[in-house]
Protein backbone atom coordinates (compact mmCIF):
# COMPACT_ATOMS: atom_id res chain seq x y z
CA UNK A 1 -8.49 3.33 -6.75
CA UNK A 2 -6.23 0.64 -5.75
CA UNK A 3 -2.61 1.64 -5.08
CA UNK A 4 0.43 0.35 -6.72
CA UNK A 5 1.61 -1.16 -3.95
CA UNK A 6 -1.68 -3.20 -3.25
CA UNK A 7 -1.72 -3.89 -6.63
CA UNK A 8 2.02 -5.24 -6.28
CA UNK A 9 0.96 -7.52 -3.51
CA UNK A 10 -2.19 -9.14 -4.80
CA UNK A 11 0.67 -10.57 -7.58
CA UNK A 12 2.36 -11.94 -4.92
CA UNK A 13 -0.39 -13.71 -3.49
CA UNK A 14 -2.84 -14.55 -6.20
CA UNK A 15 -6.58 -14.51 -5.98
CA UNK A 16 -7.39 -16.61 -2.95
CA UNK A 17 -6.98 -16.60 1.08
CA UNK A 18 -6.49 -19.31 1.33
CA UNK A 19 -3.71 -20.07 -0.21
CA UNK A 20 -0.75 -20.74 1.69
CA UNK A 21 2.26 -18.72 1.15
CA UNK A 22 5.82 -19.10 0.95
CA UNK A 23 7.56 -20.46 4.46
CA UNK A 24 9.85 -17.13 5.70
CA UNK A 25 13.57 -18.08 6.30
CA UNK A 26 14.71 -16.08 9.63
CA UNK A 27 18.88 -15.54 8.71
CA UNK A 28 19.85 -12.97 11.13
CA UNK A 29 18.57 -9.67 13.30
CA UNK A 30 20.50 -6.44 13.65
CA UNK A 31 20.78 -3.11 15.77
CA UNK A 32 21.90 -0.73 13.04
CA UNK A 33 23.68 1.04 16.12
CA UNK A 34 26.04 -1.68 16.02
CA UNK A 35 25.88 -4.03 13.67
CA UNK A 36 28.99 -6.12 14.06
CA UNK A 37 27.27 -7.58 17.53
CA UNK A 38 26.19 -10.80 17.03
CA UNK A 39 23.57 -12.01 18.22
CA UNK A 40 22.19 -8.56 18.17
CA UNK A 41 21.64 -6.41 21.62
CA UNK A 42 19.08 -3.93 22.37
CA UNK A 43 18.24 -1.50 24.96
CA UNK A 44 14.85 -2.24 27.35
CA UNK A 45 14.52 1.94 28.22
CA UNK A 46 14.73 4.89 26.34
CA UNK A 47 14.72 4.60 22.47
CA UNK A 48 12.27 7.78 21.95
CA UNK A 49 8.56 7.88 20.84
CA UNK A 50 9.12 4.35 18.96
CA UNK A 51 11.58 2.60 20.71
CA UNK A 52 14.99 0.96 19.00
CA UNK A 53 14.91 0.11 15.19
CA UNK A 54 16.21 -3.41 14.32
CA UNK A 55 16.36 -5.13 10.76
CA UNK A 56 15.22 -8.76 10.69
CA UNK A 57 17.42 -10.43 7.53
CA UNK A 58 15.95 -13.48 5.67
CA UNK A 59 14.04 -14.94 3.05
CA UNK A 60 10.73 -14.65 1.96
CA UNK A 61 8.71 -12.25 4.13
CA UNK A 62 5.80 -12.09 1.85
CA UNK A 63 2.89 -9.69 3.06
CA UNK A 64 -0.56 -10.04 1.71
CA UNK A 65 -3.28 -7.36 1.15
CA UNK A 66 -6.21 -6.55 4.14
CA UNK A 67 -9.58 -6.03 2.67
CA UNK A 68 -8.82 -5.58 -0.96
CA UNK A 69 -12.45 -4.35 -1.58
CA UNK A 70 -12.23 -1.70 0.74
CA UNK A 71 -10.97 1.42 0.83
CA UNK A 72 -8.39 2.52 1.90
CA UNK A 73 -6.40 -0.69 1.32
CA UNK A 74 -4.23 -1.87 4.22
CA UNK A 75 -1.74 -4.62 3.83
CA UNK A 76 -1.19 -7.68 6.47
CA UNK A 77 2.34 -7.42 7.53
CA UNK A 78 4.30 -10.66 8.53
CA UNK A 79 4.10 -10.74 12.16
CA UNK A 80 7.02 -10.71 14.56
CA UNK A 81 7.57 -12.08 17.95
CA UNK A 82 10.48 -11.94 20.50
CA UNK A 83 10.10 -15.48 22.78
CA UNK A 84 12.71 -15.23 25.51
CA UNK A 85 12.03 -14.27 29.53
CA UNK A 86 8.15 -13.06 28.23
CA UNK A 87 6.74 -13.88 24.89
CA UNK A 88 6.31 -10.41 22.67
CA UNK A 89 4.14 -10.16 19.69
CA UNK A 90 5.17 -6.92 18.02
CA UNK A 91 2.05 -4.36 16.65
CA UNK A 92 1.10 -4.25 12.93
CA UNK A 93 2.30 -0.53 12.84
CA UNK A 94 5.76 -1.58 14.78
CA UNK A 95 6.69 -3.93 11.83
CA UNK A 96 8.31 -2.20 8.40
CA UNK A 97 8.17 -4.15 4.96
CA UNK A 98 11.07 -3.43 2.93
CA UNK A 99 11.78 -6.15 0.86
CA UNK A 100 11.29 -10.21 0.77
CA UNK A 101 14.69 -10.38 2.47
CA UNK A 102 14.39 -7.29 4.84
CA UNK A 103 12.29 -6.55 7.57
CA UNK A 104 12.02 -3.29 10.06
CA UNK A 105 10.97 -3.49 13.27
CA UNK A 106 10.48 -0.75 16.46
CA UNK A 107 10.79 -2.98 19.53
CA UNK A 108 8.97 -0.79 22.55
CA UNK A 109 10.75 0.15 25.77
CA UNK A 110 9.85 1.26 28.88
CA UNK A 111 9.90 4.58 28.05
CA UNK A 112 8.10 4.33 25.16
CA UNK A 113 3.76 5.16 24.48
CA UNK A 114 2.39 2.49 25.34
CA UNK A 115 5.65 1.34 27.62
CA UNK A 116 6.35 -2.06 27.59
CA UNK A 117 9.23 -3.06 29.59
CA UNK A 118 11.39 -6.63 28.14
CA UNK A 119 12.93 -8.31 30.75
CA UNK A 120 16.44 -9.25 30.25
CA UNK A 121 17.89 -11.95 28.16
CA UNK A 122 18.41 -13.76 25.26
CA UNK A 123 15.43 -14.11 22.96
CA UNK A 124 14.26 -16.10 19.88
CA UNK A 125 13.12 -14.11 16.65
CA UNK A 126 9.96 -15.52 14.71
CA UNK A 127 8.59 -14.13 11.59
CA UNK A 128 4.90 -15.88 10.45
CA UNK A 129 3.90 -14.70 7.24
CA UNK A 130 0.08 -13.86 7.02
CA UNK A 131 -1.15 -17.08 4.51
CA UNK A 132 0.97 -18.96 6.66
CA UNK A 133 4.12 -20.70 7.51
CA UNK A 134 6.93 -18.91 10.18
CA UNK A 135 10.48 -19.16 10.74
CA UNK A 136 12.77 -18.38 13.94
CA UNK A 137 15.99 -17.86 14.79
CA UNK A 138 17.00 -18.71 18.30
CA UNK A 139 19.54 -16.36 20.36
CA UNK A 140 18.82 -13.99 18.14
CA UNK A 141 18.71 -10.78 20.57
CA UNK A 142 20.35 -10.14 24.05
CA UNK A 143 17.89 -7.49 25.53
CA UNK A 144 19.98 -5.43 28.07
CA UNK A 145 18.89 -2.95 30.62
CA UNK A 146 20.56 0.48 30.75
CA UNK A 147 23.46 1.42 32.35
CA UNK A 148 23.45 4.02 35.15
CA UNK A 149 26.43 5.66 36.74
CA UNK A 150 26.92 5.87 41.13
CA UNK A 151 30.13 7.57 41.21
CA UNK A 152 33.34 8.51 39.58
CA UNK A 153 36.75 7.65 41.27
CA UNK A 154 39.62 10.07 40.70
CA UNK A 155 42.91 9.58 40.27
CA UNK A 156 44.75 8.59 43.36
CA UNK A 157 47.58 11.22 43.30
CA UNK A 158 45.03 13.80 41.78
CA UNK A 159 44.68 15.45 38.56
CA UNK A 160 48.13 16.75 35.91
CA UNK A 161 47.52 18.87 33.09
CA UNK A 162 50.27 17.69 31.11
CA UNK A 163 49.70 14.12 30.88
CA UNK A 164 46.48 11.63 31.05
CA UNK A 165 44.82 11.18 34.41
CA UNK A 166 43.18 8.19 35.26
CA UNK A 167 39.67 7.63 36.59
CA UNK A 168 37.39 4.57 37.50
CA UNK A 169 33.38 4.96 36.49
CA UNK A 170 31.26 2.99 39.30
CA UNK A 171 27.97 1.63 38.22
CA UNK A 172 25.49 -0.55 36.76
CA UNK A 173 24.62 -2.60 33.34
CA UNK A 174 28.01 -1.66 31.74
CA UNK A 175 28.79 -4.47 29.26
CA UNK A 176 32.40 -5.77 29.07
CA UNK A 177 34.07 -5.74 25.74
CA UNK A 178 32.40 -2.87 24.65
CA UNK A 179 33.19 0.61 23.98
CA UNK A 180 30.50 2.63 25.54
CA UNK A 181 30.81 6.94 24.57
CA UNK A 182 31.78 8.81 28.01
CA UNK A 183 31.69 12.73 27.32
CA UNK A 184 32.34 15.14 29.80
CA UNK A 185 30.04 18.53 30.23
CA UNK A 186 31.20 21.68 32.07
CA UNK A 187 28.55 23.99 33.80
CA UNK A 188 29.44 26.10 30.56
CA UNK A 189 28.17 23.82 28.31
CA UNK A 190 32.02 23.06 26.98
CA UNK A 191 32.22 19.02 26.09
CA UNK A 192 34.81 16.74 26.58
CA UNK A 193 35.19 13.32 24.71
CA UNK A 194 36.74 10.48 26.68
CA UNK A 195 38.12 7.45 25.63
CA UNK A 196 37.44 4.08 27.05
CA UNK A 197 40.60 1.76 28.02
CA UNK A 198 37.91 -0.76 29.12
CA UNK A 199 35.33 -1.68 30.80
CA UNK A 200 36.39 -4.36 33.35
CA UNK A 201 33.71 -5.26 34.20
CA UNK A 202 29.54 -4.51 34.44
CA UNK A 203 29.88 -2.17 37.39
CA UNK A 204 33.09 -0.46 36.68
CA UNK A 205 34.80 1.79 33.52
CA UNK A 206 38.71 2.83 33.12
CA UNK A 207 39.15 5.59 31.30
CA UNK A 208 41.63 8.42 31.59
CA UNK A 209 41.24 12.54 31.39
CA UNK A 210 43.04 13.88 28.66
CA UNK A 211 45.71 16.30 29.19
CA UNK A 212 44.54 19.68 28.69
CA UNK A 213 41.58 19.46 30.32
CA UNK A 214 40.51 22.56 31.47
CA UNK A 215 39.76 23.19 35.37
CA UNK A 216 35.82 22.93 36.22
CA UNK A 217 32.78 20.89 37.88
CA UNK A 218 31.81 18.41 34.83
CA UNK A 219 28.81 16.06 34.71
CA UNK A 220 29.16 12.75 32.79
CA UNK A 221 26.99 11.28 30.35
CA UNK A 222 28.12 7.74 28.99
CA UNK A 223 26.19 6.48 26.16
CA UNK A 224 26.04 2.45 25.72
CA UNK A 225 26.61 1.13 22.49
CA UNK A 226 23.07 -0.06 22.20
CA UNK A 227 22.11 3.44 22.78
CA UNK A 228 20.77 4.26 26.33
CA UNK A 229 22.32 7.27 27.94
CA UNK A 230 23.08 7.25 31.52
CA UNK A 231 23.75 10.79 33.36
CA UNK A 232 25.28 11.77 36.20
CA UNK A 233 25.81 15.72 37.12
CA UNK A 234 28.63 16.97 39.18
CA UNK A 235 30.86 13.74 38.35
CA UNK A 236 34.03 15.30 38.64
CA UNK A 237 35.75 18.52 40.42
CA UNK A 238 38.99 18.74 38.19
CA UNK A 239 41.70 20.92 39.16
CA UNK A 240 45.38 21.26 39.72
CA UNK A 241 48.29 21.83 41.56
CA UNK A 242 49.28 25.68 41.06
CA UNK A 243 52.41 27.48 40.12
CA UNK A 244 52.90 30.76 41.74
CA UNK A 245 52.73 34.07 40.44
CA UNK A 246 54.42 34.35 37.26
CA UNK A 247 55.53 37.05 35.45
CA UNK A 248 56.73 38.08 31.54
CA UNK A 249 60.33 39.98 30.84
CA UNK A 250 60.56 41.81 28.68
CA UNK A 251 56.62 41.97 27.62
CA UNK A 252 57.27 42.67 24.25
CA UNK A 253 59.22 41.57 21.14
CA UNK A 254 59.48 42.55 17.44
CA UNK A 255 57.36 40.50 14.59
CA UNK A 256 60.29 40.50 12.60
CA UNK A 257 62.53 38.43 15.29
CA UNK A 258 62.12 35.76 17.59
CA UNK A 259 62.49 37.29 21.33
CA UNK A 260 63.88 35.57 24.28
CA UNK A 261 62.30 36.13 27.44
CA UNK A 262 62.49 35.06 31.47
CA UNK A 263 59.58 33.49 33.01
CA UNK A 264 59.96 34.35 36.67
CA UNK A 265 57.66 32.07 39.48
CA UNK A 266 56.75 33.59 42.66
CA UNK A 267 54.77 30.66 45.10
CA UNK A 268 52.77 30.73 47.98
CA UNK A 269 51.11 28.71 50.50
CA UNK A 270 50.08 25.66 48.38
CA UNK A 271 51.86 27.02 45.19
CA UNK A 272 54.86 25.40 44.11
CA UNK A 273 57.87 26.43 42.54
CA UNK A 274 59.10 24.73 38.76
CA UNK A 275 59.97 21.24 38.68
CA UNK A 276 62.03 21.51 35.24
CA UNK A 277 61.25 22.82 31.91
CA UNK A 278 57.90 23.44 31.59
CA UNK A 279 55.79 23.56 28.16
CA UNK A 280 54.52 27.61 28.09
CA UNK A 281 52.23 28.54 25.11
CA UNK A 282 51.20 31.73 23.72
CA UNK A 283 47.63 32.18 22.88
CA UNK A 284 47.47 34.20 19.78
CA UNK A 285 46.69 34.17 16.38
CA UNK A 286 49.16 33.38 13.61
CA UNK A 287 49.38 35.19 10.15
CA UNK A 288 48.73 31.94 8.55
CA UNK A 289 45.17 31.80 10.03
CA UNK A 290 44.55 35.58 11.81
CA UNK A 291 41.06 34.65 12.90
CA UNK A 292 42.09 31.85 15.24
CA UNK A 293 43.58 31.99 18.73
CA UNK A 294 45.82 28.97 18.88
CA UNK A 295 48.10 27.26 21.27
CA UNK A 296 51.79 28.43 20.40
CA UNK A 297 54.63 26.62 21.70
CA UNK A 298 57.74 28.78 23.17
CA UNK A 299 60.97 27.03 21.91
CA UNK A 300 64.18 26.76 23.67
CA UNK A 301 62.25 25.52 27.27
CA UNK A 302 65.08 26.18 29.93
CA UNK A 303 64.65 25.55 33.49
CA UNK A 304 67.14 28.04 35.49
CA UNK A 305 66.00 27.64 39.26
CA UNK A 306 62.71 26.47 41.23
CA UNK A 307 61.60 30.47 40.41
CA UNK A 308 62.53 31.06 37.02
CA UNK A 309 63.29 29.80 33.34
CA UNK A 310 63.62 31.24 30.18
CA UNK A 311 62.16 30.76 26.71
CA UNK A 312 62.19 32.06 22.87
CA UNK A 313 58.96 33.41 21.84
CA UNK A 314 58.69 31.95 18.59
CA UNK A 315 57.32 35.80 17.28
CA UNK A 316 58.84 35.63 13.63
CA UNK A 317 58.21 31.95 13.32
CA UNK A 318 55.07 30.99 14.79
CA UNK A 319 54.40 26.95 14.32
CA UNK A 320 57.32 26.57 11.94
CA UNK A 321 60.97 26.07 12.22
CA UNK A 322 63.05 29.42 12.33
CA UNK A 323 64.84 29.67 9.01
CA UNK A 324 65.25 33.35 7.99
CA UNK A 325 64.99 32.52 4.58
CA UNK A 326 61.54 35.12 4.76
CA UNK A 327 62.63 38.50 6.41
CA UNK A 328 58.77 39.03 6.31
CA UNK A 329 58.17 36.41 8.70
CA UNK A 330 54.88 35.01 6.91
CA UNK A 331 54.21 32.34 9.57
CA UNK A 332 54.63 34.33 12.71
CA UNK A 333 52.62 36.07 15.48
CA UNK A 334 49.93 38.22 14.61
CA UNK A 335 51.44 41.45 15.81
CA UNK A 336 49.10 42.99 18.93
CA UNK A 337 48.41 41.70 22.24
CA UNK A 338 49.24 41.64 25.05
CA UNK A 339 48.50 37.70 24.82
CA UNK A 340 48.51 35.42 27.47
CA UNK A 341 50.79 32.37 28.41
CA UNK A 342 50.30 28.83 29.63
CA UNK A 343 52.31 26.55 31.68
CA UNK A 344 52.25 23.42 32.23
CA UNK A 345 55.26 21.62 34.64
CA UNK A 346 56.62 18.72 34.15
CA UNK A 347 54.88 17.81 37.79
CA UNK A 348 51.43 18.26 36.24
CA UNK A 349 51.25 22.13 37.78
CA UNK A 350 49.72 24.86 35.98
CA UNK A 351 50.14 28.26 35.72
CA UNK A 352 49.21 31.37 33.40
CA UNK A 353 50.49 34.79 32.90
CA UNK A 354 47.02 36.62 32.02
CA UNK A 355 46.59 38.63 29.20
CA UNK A 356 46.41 42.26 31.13
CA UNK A 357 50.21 41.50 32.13
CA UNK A 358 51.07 39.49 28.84
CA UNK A 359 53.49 40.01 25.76
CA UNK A 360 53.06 41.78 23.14
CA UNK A 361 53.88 41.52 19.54
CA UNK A 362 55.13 44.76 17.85
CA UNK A 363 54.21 45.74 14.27
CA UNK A 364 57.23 46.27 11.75
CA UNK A 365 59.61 46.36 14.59
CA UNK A 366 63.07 45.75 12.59
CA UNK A 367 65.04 44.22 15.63
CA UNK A 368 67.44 42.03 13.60
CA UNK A 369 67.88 38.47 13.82
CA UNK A 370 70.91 37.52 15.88
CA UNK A 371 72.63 34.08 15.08
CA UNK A 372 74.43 33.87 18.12
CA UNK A 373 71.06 33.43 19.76
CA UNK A 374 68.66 30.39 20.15
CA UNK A 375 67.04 30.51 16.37
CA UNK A 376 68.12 34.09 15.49
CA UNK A 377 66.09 34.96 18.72
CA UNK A 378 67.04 38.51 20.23
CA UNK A 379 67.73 39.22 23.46
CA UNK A 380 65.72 40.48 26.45
C-alpha cells in the first residue's frame, strides 16, 4: 500500500522521470546552535553519533519518489554538497526533507561513524534536486576545528574572595568575537559558570573568577559556540590569603532581638590580621524559608583593630531592615545552631568561625530591644 507521503510526492512530480523539476533556490544555511552567525559555522569533531544539524533555507527543494512499484517506497532526497577545501557530497540518510523551503542536514565529523574529517574553511552550499536543476550559495559555511585548552594563567597578585579575579585561558581554535561557555568543575562535582570578557584572540580567553568562589582544584571545560567541548582537568588551584583564628562573643543571642557581638582575629605565620570592615555572614536558615541555609549578612560592620571588630547579628531581622513594628520577629533567624560565620576582608582574606564554636540563636528568649543600640540590637 502506498504511503501518504509517497502518494504526496508523485503529485509533485507527475507521472514521468523524466521530467525535469523545479530549479531549487539556495537562500541561506544555519547552525541552530547559533543562528545569528552569518555565514553559518560548524564544528569538524565531535557532534555525537550524527554529527552537527544545520537547516539549508530556500526555495523549491522538491524530492521525487524511488521505485514507486516497489515496496517499501523510498523517496529521492535533493542532494547536498559542501565545495570548499574538499568537495563533500552528503548521504541520502544525512539529508532531512521538511518542507519546499526547508532542508535538514547532519554534516559528519571526525568523530562521527563513518568519520569524515572537513578541513577548514569557507565552503559553498549546493542543493540539486533529483529531476534536475541545483542551486548554491557561496560562503555559505565557515567549518572550524575545535578549540582545546594548554593552560590557565592566574591572576598576578593571586586569588580575593570578595571581588572578581582575573584569569587568561591559553589555547587553540578560540574564535574572536564570540562568547564561548567556560564552567568550572571541582573534584566534588560542584560547577561554576564563568563569564567571558573576551576572547582576544584565537589562542587566548579573559575571563574573571567570581567572588565567592569556593577554595578547591577545578578542571575547565569551555564549550565553543558551535558546540565542541574542550577539557582540561586540574586548570586551576584556587585559594586565599587566610585570616587567623577567629572567634564569636558572646555565642548566643535571643530570636526576639538583634545581638551585637565581637569578632576577635588571632594570626599566625602566613595569617593576617583585618584590613577594615570585613563582610561576615551567618549561615542559617531564616523563618521566611526554614529549609534553606542562606548567606546572612551581619549589619553594623565595624573594624576596631588589626585583631578585632564588632558586628550586629541581624537575629530578629534576618534579610530585612530592623523595624520593630513585629515583636514576633517573622523574618529572623531560625532559632538553633550553633551556625557558622564567614569573612571576607576587604584585602580579599578569608576566614570562618566553624559551626562547633558558632552562635546560636535562642528560642523565645525575650531580651528586649534596646534603641540606644545599632537597630534595637542588645548588647554583648
Amino acid at each position: 500500500m502506498r504511503s501518504p507521503v509517497v502518494a504526496a510526492l508523485l503529485a509533485l512530480v507527475a507521472c514521468s522521470r523524466s521530467t525535469e523539476g523545479p530549479t531549487p533556490r539556495v537562500q541561506g544555511v544555519v547552525n541552530p546552535l547559533i543562528r545569528n552567525a552569518t555565514p553559518a559555522r560548524i564544528c569538524n569533531a565531535q557532534g555525537g553519533e550524527r554529527g552537527w544539524r544545520l537547516e539549508v533555507a530556500g526555495e523549491r527543494f522538491a524530492p521525487m519518489p524511488g521505485d514507486v512499484l516497489s515496496e517499501p517506497e523510498q523517496a529521492a532526497m535533493p542532494e547536498v554538497t559542501l565545495r570548499g577545501p574538499t568537495t563533500l557530497t552528503l548521504p541520502r540518510d544525512r539529508v532531512f526533507y521538511v518542507r519546499p523551503e526547508l532542508l535538514l542536514v547532519d554534516v559528519p565529523t571526525r568523530d562521527t561513524t563513518p568519520p569524515v574529517e572537513l578541513p577548514e574553511g569557507s565552503y559553498s552550499v549546493e542543493v540539486s534536486n533529483p529531476l534536475g536543476g541545483s542551486d548554491s550559495l557561496a560562503d555559505a559555511l565557515v567549518v572550524l576545528g575545535p578549540p582545546s585548552i594548554s593552560r590557565v594563567v592566574p591572576p598576578p597578585n593571586g586569588y580575593t574572595y570578595n571581588a572578581a579575579s582575573p584569569i587568561v585561558i591559553e589555547g587553540t581554535g578560540f574564535a574572536p568575537n564570540t562568547f564561548p561557555v567556560v564552567t568550572l568543575r571541582r573534584e566534588d562535582g560542584a560547577t561554576q559558570s564563568l563569564f567571558v570578557l573576551e576572547v582576544t584572540s584565537p589562542t587566548r580567553i579573559s575571563t574573571e573568577i567570581p567572588p565567592g568562589t569556593p577554595e578547591g582544584r577545578y578542571d575547565m571545560l569551555l564549550t565553543s559556540p558551535e558546540g565542541c567541548t574542550a577539557s582540561l582537568a586540574r586548570a586551576l588551584d584556587i585559594t586565599y590569603t587566610r585570616l587567623g583564628t577567629l572567634t564569636v562573643e558572646p555565642r548566643s543571642g535571643g530570636e526576639l532581638s538583634n545581638q551585637v557581638i565581637t569578632l576577635r582575629n588571632a594570626p599566625t605565620g602566613n595569617q593576617v590580621g583585618f584590613s577594615g570592615a570585613p563582610d561576615v555572614y551567618l549561615l542559617a536558615p531564616v523563618k521566611t524559608d526554614p529549609s534553606q541555609v542562606q548567606r546572612v549578612p551581619l549589619r553594623d560592620v565595624t573594624f576596631v583593630s588589626a585583631n578585632e571588630v564588632t558586628a550586629v547579628v541581624p537575629t530578629c531581622s534576618g534579610f530585612t531592615e530592623p523595624d520593630g513594628a513585629d515583636p514576633r520577629c517573622p523574618n529572623g533567624i531560625v532559632p538553633g545552631g550553633p551556625y557558622a560565620l564567614e569573612v571576607a576582608d576587604p584585602n580579599g582574606a578569608v576566614g570562618e568561625v566553624p559551626a562547633s564554636a558558632g552562635f546560636t540563636v535562642i528560642a523565645g528568649a525575650t531580651s528586649g530591644l534596646e534603641p540606644s543600640l545599632p537597630h534595637g540590637a542588645s548588647e554583648p
